[in-house]
Protein backbone atom coordinates (compact mmCIF):
# COMPACT_ATOMS: atom_id res chain seq x y z
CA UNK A 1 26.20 92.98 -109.28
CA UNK A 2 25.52 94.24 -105.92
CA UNK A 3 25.48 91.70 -102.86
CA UNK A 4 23.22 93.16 -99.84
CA UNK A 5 24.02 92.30 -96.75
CA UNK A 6 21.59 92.57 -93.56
CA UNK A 7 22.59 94.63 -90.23
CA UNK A 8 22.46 91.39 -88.69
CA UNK A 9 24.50 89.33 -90.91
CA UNK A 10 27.08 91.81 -91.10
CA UNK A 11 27.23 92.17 -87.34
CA UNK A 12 27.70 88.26 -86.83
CA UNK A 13 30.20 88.14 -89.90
CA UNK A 14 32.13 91.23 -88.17
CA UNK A 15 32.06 89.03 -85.07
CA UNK A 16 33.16 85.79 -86.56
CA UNK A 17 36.11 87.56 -88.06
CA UNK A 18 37.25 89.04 -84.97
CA UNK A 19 36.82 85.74 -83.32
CA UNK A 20 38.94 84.11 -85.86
CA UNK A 21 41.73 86.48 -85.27
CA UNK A 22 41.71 86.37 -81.88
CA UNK A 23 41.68 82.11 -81.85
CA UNK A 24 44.72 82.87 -84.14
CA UNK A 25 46.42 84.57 -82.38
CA UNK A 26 45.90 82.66 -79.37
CA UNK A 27 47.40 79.49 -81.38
CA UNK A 28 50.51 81.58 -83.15
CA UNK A 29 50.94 82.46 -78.93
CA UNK A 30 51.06 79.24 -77.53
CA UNK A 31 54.01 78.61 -79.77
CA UNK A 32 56.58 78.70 -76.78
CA UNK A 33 60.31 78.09 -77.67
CA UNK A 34 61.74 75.84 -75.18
CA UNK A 35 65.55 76.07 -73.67
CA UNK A 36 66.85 73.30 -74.48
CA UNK A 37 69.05 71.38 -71.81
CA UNK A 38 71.70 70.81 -74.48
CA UNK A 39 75.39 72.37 -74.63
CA UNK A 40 76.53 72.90 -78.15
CA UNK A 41 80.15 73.01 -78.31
CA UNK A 42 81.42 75.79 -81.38
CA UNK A 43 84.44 75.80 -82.24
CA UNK A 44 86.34 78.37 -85.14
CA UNK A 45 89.40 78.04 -86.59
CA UNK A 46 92.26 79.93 -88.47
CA UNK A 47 94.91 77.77 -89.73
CA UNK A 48 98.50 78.43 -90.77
CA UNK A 49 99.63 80.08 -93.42
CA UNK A 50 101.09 77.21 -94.46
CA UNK A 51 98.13 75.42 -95.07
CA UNK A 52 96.62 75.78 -98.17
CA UNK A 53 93.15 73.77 -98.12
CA UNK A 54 91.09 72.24 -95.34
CA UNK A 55 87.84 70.32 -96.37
CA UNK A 56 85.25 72.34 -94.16
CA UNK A 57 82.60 74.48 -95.69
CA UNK A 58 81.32 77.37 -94.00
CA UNK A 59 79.01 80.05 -96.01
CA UNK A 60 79.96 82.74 -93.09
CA UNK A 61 82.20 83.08 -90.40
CA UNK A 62 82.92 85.28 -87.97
CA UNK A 63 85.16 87.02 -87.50
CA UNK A 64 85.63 86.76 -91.44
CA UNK A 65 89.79 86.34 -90.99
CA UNK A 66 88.69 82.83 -89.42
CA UNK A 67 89.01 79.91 -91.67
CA UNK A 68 86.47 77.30 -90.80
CA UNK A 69 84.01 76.32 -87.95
CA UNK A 70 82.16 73.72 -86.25
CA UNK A 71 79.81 72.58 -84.10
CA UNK A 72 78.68 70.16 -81.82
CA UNK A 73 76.23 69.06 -79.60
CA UNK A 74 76.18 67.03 -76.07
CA UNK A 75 73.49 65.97 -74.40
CA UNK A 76 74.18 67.14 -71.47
CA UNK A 77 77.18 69.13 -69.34
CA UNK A 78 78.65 65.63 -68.32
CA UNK A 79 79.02 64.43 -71.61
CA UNK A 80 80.45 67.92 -72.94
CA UNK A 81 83.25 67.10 -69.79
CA UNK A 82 83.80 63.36 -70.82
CA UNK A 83 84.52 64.50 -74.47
CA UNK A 84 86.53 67.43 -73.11
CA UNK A 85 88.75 64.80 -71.14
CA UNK A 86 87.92 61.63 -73.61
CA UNK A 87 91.59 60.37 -75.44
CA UNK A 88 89.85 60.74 -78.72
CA UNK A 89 89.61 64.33 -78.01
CA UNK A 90 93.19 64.92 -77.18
CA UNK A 91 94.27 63.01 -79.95
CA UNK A 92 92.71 64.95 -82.17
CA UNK A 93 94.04 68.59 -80.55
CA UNK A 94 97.51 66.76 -81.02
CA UNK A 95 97.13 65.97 -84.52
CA UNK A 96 95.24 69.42 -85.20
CA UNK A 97 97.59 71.82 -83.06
CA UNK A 98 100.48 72.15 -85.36
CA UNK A 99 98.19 73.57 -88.52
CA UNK A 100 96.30 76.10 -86.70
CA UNK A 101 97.56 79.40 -86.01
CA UNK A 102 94.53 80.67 -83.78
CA UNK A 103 91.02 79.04 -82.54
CA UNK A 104 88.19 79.69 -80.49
CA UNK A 105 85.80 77.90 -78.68
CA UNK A 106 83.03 78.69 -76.94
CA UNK A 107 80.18 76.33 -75.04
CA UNK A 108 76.81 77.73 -75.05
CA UNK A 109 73.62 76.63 -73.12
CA UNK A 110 70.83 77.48 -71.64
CA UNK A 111 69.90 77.01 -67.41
C-alpha cells in the first residue's frame, strides 16, 4: 500500500517538523543550571591502621587509599563559619583526631 502525498502537504509537514525541532530545542535551551549560593563542606578520611571498621559507606573515593567521605551542606558562608567555630564541631575533631591518620577537606561554592 502506497500513501501519496501532495507537494503541498509535504511542504507544510516538512515545515511543521522543522518547527517542532526548533520549539524543542528552544525548551531543552532554556534549561539553565543555576549556581547555587550554597557551600558544601567535603570532607575524606583515612583512618589508622589500627582501626579496623568505621560505619560509612562510600561506593568511590578518591584518592582510592582514603577510607571514607562526607559531605555537607550550609546555607550560606556564615553558617559554614559558625559550624567551623560551633563546640559541637570541636568536640567532634577531639573525639575523631586520635583514629585518623590523614584527612582532607575542602569547601566548595560557587560566587
Amino acid at each position: 500500500m502506497r500513501i501519496r502525498v501532495s507537494k503541498t502537504a509535504g511542504i507544510l509537514g516538512g515545515f511543521l517538523l522543522g518547527l517542532a525541532l526548533f520549539v524543542g530545542g528552544y525548551v531543552a535551551g532554556q534549561n539553565k543550571f543555576g549556581q547555587p549560593k550554597t557551600i558544601i563542606h567535603m570532607v575524606i578520611l583515612k583512618w589508622n591502621p589500627g582501626v579496623k571498621n568505621i560505619w560509612i559507606k562510600a561506593e568511590r573515593l578518591q584518592p582510592r587509599d582514603f577510607s571514607a567521605a562526607f559531605a555537607i551542606e550550609f546555607h550560606n558562608r556564615a553558617a559554614a563559619d559558625a559550624y567551623a567555630e560551633s563546640p559541637v564541631h570541636q568536640a567532634w575533631e577531639q573525639k575523631y583526631t586520635l583514629l585518623r591518620e590523614a584527612s582532607i577537606s575542602e569547601q566548595v561554592t560557587n560566587p
